[in-house]
Protein backbone atom coordinates (compact mmCIF):
# COMPACT_ATOMS: atom_id res chain seq x y z
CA UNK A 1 40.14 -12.92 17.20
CA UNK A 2 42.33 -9.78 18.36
CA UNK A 3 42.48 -6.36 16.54
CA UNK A 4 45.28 -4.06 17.77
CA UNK A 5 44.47 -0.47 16.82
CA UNK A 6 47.58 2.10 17.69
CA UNK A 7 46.52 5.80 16.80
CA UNK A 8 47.45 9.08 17.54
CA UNK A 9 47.85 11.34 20.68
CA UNK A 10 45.77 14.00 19.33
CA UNK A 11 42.13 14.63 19.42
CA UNK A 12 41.70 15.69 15.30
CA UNK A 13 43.83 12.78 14.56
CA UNK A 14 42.42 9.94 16.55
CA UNK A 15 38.94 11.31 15.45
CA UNK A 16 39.64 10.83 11.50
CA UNK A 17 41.15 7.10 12.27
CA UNK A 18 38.24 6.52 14.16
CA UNK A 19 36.29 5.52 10.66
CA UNK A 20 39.20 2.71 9.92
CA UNK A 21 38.48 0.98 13.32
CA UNK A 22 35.10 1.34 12.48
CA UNK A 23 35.08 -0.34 9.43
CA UNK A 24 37.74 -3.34 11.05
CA UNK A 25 34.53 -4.30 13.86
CA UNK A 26 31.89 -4.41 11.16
CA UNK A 27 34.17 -6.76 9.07
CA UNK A 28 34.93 -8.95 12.17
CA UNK A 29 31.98 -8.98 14.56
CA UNK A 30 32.91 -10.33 17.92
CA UNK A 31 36.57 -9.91 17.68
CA UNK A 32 38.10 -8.20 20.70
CA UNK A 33 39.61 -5.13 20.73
CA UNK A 34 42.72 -3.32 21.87
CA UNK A 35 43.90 0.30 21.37
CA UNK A 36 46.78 2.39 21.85
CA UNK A 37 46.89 5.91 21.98
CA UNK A 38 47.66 9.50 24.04
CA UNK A 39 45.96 10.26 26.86
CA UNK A 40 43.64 13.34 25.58
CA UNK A 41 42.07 11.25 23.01
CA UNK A 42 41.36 8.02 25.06
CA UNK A 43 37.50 8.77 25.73
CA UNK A 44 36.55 8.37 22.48
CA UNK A 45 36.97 5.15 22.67
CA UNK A 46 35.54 3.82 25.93
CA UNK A 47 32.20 2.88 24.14
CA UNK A 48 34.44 1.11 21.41
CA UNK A 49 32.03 -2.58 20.81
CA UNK A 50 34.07 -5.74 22.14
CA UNK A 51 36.75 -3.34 23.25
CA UNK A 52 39.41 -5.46 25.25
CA UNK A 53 41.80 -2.82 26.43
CA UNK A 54 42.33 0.58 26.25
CA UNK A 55 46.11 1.34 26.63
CA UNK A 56 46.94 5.61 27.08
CA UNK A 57 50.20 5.80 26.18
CA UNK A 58 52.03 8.60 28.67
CA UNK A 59 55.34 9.13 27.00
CA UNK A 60 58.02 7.78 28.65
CA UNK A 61 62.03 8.53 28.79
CA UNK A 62 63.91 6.04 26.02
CA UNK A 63 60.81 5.53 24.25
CA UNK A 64 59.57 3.72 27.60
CA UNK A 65 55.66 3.77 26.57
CA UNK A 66 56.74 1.95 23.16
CA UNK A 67 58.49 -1.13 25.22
CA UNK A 68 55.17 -1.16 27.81
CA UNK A 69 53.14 -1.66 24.15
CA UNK A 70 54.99 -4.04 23.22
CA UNK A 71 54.62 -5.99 26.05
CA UNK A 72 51.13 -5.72 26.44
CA UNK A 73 51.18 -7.13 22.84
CA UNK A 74 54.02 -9.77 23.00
CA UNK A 75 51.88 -12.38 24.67
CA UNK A 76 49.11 -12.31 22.03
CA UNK A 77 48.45 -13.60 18.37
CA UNK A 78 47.09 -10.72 16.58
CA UNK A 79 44.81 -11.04 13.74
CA UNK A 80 45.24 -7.92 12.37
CA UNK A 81 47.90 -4.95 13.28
CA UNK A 82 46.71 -1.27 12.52
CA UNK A 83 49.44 0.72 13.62
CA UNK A 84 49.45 4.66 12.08
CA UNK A 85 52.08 5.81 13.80
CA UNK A 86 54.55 4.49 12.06
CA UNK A 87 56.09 2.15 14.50
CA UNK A 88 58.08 -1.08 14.24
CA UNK A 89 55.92 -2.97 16.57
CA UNK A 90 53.76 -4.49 14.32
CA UNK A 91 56.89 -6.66 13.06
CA UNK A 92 57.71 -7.39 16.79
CA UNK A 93 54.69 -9.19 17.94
CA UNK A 94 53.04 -12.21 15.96
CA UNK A 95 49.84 -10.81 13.73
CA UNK A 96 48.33 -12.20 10.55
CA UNK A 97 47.87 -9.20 9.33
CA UNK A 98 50.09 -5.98 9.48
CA UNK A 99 49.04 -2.67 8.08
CA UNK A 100 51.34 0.12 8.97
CA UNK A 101 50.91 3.87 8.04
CA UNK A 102 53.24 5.24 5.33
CA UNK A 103 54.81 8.73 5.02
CA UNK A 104 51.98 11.42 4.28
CA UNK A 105 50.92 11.92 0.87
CA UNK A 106 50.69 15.68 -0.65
CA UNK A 107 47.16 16.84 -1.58
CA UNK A 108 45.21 13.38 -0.01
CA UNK A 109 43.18 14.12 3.26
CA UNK A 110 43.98 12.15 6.13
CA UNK A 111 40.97 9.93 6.05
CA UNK A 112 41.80 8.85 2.61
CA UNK A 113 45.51 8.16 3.92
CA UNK A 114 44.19 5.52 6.54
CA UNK A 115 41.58 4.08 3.96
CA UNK A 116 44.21 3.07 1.93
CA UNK A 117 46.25 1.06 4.22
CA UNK A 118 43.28 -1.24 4.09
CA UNK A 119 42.37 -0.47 0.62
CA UNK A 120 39.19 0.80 1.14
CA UNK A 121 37.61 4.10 -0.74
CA UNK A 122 37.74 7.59 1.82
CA UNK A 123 34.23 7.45 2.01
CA UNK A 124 34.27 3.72 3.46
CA UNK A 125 36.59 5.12 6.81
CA UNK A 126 34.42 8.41 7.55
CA UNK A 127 35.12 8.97 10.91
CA UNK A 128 32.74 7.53 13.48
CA UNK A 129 32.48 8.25 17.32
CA UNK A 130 30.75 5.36 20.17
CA UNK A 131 28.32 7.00 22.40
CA UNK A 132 26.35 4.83 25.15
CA UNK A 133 23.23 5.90 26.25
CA UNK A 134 24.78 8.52 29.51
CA UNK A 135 26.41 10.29 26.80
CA UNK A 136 22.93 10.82 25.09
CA UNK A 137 21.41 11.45 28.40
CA UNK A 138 23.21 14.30 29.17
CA UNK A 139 22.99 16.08 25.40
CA UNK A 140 19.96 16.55 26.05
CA UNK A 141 20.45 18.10 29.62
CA UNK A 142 22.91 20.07 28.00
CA UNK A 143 21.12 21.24 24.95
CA UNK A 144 17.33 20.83 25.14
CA UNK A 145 14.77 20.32 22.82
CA UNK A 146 14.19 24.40 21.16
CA UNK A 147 15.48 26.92 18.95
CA UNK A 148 18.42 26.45 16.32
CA UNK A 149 22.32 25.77 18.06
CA UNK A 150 24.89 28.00 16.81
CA UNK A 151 27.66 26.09 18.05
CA UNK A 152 31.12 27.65 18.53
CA UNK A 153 34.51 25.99 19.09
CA UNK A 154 36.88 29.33 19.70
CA UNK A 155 39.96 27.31 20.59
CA UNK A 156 42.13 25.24 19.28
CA UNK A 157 45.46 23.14 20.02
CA UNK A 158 48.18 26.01 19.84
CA UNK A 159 48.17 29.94 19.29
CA UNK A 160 48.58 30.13 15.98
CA UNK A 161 45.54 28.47 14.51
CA UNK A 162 43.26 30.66 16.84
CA UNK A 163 40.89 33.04 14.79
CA UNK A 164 40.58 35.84 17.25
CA UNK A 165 37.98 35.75 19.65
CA UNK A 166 36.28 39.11 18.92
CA UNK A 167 35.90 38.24 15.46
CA UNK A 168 34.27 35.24 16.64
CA UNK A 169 32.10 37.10 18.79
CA UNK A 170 31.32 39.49 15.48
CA UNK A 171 30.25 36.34 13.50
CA UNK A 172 27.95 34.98 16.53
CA UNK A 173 26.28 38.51 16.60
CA UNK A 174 25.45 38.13 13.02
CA UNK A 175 24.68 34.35 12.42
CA UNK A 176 22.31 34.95 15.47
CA UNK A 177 20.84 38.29 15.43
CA UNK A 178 17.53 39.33 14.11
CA UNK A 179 18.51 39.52 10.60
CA UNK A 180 20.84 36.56 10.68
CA UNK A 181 20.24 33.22 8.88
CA UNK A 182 19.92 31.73 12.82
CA UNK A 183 18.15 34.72 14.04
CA UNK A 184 16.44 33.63 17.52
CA UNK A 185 19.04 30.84 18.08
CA UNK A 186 20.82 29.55 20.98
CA UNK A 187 24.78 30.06 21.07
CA UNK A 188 26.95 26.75 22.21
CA UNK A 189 30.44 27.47 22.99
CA UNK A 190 33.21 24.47 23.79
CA UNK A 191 36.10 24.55 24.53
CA UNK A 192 38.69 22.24 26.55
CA UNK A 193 40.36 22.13 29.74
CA UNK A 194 42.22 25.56 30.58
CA UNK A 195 40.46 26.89 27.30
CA UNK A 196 37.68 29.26 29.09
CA UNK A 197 39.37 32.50 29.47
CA UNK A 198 39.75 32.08 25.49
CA UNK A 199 36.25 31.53 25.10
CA UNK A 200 34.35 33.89 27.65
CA UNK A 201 34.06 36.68 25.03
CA UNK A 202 32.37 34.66 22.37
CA UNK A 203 29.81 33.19 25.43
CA UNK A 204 29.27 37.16 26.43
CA UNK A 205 27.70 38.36 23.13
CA UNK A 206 24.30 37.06 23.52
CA UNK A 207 21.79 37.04 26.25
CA UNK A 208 22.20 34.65 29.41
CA UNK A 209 18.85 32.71 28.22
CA UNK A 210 20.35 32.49 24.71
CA UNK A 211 23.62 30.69 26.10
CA UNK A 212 25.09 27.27 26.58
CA UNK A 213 28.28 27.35 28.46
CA UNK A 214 29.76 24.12 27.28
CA UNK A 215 33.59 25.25 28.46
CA UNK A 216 35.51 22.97 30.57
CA UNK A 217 32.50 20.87 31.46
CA UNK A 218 31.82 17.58 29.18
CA UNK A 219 34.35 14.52 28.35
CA UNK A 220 34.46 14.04 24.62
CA UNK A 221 32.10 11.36 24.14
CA UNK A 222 29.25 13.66 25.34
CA UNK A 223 30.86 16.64 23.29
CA UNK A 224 30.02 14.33 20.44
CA UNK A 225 26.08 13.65 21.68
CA UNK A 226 25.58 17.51 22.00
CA UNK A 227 27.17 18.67 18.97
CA UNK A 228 24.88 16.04 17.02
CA UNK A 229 22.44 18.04 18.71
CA UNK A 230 23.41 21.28 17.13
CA UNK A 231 22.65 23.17 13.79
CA UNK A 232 25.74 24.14 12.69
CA UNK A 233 29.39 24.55 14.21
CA UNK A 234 31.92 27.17 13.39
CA UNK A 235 35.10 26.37 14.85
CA UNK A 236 39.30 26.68 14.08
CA UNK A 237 41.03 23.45 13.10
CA UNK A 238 41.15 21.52 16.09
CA UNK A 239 39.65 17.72 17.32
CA UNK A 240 36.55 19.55 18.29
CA UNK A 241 35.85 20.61 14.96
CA UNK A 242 36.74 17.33 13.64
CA UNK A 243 34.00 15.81 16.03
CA UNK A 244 31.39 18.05 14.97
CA UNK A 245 31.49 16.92 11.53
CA UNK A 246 31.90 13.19 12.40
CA UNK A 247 28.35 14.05 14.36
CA UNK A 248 26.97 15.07 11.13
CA UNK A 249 26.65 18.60 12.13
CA UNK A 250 27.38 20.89 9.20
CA UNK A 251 30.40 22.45 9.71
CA UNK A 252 32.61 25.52 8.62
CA UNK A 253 36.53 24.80 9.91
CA UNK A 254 38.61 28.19 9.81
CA UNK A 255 42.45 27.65 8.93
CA UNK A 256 45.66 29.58 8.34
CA UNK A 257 48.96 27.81 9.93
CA UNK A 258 47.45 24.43 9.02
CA UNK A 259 46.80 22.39 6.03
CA UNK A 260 43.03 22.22 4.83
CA UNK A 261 43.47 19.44 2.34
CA UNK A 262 44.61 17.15 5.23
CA UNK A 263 42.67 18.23 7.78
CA UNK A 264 39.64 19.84 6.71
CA UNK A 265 36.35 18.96 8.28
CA UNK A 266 35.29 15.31 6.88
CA UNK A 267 31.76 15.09 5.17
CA UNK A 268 29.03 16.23 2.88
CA UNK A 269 28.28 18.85 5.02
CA UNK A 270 31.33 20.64 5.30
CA UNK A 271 33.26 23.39 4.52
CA UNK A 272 36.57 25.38 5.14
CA UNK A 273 37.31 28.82 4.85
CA UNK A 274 40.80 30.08 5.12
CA UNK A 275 42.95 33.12 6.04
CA UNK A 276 44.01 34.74 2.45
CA UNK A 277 47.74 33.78 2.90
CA UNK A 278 48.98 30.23 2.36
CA UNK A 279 49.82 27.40 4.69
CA UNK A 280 53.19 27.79 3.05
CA UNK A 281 53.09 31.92 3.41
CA UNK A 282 52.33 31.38 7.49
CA UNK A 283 55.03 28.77 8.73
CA UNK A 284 57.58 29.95 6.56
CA UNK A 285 57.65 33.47 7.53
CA UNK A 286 60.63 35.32 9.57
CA UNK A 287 60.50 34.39 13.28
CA UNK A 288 58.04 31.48 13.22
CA UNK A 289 57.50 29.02 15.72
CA UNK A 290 54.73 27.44 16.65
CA UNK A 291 55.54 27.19 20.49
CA UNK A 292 55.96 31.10 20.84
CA UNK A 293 53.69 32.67 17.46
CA UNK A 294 50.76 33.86 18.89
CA UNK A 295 47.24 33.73 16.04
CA UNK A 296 48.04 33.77 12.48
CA UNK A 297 44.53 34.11 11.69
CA UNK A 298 44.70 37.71 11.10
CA UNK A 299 44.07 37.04 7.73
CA UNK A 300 40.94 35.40 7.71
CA UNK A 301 38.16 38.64 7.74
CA UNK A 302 34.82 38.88 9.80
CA UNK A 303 33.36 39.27 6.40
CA UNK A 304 35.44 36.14 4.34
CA UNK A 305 33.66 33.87 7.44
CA UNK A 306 30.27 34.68 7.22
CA UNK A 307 29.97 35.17 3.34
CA UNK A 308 30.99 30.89 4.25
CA UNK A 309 29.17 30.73 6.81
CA UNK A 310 25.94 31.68 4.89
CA UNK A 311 27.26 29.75 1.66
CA UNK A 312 27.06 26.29 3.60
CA UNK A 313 23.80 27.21 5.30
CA UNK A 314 22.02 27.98 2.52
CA UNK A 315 23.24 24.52 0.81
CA UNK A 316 22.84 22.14 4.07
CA UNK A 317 19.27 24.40 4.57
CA UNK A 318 20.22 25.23 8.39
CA UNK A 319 16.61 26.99 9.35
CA UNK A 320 16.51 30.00 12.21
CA UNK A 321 13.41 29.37 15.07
């Protein structure tokens, strides 16, 4: 039996399917599996059970990386098609079963958008990430056995949905500090490749022996392992974030320029915050554009964040050391 699984080429994206492809291996054990999708969120699913294939898909000029799909998939029978990015592929190959993504449906998160193509409840396609046993390995190098792990992800995809770094220094200081609700804890800060510089003034606010420098240093698979190894993640909307709440960690996702009930972290222990103007307010403004608008997180306040901060750690029951 053959599964072909076509998702996105971002991180947050291919992170919320991840729950759907889940759900297709525990309802066909033993089938073999192929999957489609960018580049930067390929890792997460080199530990995929019976995966066949992993095909990145590099774009390519007159939609070349669609035509090398297709004939990667022309050859086969497919039992089942999964194909959210709205393709006509699934139609081009032979499959028994085709389920292709629709146009995006006001007000329903993005988890509960894939669980319907196969008719299942949201809760049924929570995201889920593979880790083998290296990935595990080096959590704990990374992050030790000891105090609480205030984890920090500072970046995020473009400009605009970046809370400002000094503010996220501000909330470190007081999540952390003596009278915080992690007083005593350890600070982990991630970020991608190229993301340091963002994220060197959020490491600098607490003592070297209180630090983990996770910046430009782990694939995503072991980003995963550590942040299941954390305490609680602040971060802006971005597939880190996403990840840390598929690990279970309880998580706080910041937003402004982006749309919370799509993407807001997925789980019980979750929560957003956001900046006080609207999605709406932000990308319809004078002058916008997303490749040139630098943070339009202004509006979020140093204050707004950790009265959430505190809110979610006092229901999850995050303790300090």
């Amino acid at each position: 039996m053959r599964i072909l699984f076509i998702t996105s080429t971002r991180i947050g994206d291919a992170v919320l399917s991840s729950g759907l492809l889940a759900h297709l291996i525990a309802r066909h054990p033993g089938a073999r599996i192929t999957i489609a999708c960018g580049a930067a969120p390929a890792p997460l699913f080199a530990a995929v059970p019976g995966l066949d294939r992993l095909i990145v898909l590099n774009k390519a000029p007159l939609a070349g990386h669609w035509l090398r799909l297709w004939g990667a998939a022309l050859p086969y029978r497919w039992h089942t098609i999964v194909d959210l990015r709205r393709t006509a592929l699934a139609w081009m190959v032979l499959a028994g079963r085709r389920h292709r993504l629709g146009r995006e449906r006001p007000g329903l998160h993005k988890v509960g958008q894939y669980a319907g193509l196969l008719g299942l409840e949201a809760e049924q396609a929570s995201p889920h990430i593979w880790t083998d046993a290296a990935h595990l390995a080096a959590a704990r190098q990374h992050i030790p056995d000891g105090p609480p792990v205030l984890a920090l992800g500072p970046a995020a995809n473009w400009p605009g949905k970046e809370w400002p770094a000094e503010r996220f220094a501000a909330l470190a200081e007081h999540l952390s500090g003596t009278k915080g609700p992690l007083s005593g804890g350890r600070l982990a800060v991630f970020a991608g490749p190229g993301e340091r510089a963002r994220a060197r003034p959020v490491l600098e606010v607490v003592p070297e022996h209180r630090r983990i420098d996770l910046t430009d240093a782990i694939d995503l698979p072991t980003a995963h392992a550590c942040l299941a190894r954390c305490d609680f993640f602040v971060g802006n909307d971005s597939g880190l974030m996403h990840l840390a709440a598929a690990a279970g960690t309880p998580t706080l996702g910041l937003f402004g320029p982006s749309r919370d009930e799509h993407y807001a972290p997925w789980g019980a222990a979750a929560a957003v915050v956001r900046t006080l103007e609207s999605y709406e307010d932000l990308v319809g403004a004078p002058g916008y554009d997303h490749r040139t608008t630098g943070t339009l997180m202004d509006g979020l306040t140093v204050e707004a964040a950790i009265e959430a901060a505190r809110a979610l750690i006092k229901r999850v029951g995050v303790h300090a050391a």
